[in-house]
C-alpha atoms as a PDB file:
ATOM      1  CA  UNK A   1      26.198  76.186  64.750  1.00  0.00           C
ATOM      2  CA  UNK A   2      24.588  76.610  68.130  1.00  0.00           C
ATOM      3  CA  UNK A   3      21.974  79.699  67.974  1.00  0.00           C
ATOM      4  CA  UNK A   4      22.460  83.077  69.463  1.00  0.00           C
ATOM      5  CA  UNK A   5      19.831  83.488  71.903  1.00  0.00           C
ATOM      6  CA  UNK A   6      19.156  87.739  72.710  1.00  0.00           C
ATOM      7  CA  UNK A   7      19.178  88.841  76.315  1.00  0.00           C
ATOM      8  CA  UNK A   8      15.684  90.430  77.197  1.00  0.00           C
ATOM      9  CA  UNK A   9      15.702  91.108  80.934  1.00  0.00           C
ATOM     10  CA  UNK A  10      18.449  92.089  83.021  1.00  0.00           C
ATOM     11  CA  UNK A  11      18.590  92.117  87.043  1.00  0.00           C
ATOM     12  CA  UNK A  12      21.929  93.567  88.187  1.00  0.00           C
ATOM     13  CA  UNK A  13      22.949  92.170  91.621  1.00  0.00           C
ATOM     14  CA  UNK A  14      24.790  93.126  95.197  1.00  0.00           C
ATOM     15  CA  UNK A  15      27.199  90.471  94.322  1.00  0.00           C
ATOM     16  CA  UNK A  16      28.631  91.444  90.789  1.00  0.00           C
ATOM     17  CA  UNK A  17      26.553  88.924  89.529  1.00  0.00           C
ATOM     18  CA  UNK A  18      23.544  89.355  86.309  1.00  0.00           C
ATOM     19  CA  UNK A  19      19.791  87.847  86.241  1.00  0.00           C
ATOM     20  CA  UNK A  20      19.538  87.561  82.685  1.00  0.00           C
ATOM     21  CA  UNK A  21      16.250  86.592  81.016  1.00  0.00           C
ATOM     22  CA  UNK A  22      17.258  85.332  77.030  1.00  0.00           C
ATOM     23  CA  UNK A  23      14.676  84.970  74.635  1.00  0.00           C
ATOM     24  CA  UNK A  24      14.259  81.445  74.840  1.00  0.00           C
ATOM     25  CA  UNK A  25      13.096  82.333  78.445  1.00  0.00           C
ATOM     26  CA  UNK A  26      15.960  80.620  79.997  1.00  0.00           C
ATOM     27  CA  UNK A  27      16.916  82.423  83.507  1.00  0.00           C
ATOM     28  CA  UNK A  28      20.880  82.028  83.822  1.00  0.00           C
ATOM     29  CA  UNK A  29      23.224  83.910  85.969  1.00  0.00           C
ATOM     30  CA  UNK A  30      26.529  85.843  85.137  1.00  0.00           C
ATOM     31  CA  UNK A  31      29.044  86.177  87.506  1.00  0.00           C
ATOM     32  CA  UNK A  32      30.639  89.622  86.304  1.00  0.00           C
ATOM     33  CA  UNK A  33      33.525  89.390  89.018  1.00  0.00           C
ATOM     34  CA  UNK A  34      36.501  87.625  86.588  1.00  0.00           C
ATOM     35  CA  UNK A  35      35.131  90.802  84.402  1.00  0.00           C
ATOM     36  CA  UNK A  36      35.812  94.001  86.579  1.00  0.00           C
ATOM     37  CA  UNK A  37      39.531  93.764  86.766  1.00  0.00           C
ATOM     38  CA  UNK A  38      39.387  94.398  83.188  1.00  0.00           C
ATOM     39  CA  UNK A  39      38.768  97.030  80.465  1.00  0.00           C
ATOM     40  CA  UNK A  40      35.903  98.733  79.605  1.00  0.00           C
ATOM     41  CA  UNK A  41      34.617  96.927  83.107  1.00  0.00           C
ATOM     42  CA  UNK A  42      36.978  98.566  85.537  1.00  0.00           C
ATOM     43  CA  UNK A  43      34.478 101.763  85.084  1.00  0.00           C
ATOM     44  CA  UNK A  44      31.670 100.085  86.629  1.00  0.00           C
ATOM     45  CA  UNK A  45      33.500  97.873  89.463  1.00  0.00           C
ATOM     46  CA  UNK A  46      32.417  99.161  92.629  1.00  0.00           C
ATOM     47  CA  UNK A  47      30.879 101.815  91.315  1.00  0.00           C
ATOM     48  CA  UNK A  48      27.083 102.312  91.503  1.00  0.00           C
ATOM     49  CA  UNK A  49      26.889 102.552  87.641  1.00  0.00           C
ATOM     50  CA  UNK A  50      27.207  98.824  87.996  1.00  0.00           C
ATOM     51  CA  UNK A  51      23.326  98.635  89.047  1.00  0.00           C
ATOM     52  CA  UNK A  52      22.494 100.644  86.009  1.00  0.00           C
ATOM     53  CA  UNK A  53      23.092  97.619  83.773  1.00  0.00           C
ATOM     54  CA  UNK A  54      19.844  97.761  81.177  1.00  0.00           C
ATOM     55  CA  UNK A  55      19.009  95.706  78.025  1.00  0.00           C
ATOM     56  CA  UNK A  56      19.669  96.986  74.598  1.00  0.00           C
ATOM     57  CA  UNK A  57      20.507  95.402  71.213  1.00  0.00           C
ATOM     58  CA  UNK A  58      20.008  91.846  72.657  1.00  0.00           C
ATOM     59  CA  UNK A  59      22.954  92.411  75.016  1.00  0.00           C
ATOM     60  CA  UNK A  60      23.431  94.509  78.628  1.00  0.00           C
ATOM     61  CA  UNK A  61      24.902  97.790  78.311  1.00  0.00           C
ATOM     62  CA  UNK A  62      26.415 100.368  81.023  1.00  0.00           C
ATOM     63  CA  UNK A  63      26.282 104.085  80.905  1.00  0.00           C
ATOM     64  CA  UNK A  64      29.620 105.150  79.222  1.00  0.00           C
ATOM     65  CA  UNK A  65      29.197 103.178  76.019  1.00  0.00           C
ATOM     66  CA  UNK A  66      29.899 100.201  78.159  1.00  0.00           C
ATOM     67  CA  UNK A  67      28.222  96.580  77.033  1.00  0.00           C
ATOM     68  CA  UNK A  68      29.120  93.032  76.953  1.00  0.00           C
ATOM     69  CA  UNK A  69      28.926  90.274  73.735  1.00  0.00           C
ATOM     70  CA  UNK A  70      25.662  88.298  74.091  1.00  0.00           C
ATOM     71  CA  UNK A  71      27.820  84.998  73.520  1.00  0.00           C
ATOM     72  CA  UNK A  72      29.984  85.783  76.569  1.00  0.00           C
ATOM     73  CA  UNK A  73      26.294  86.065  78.647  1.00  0.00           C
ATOM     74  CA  UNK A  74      25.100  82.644  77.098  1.00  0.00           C
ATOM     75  CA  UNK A  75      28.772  80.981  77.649  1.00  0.00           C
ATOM     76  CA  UNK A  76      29.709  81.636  80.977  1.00  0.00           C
ATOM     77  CA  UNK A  77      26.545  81.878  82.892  1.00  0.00           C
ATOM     78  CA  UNK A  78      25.009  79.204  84.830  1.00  0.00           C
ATOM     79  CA  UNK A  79      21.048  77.993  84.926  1.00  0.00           C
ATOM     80  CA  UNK A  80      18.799  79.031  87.445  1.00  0.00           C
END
């Protein structure tokens, strides 16, 4: 079983896209687009609550109770 590596830093940026920092210190990058068409994300597309994004739990959260599995991060995010 692969391990489950906690988000520590988040960057939100102009392009729908997430800096994360995870714990192993891997920088990767999340391209929330194929997200914001979708629920709970719809709240934050082209909104400027989108730029809130913040670290908590190991994952990113949104104002409005609004977060995303760590394991989605990890999976679809690319190396930087």
């Amino acid at each position: 079983m692969e391990k489950l590596f906690d988000v520590v830093s988040v960057e939100p940026r102009d392009d729908n896209s997430l800096l994360l920092v995870f714990e192993n210190q891997e920088k990767r990058r999340f391209d929330m687009t194929p997200f914001l068409s979708k629920k709970p994300f719809v709240k934050i597309n082209n909104s400027p609550l989108f730029m809130k994004a913040k670290v908590a739990y190991g994952t990113v959260v949104w104002p409005g109770n609004i977060d995303i599995a760590p394991e989605t991060l990890w999976d679809c995010s690319q190396p930087v």
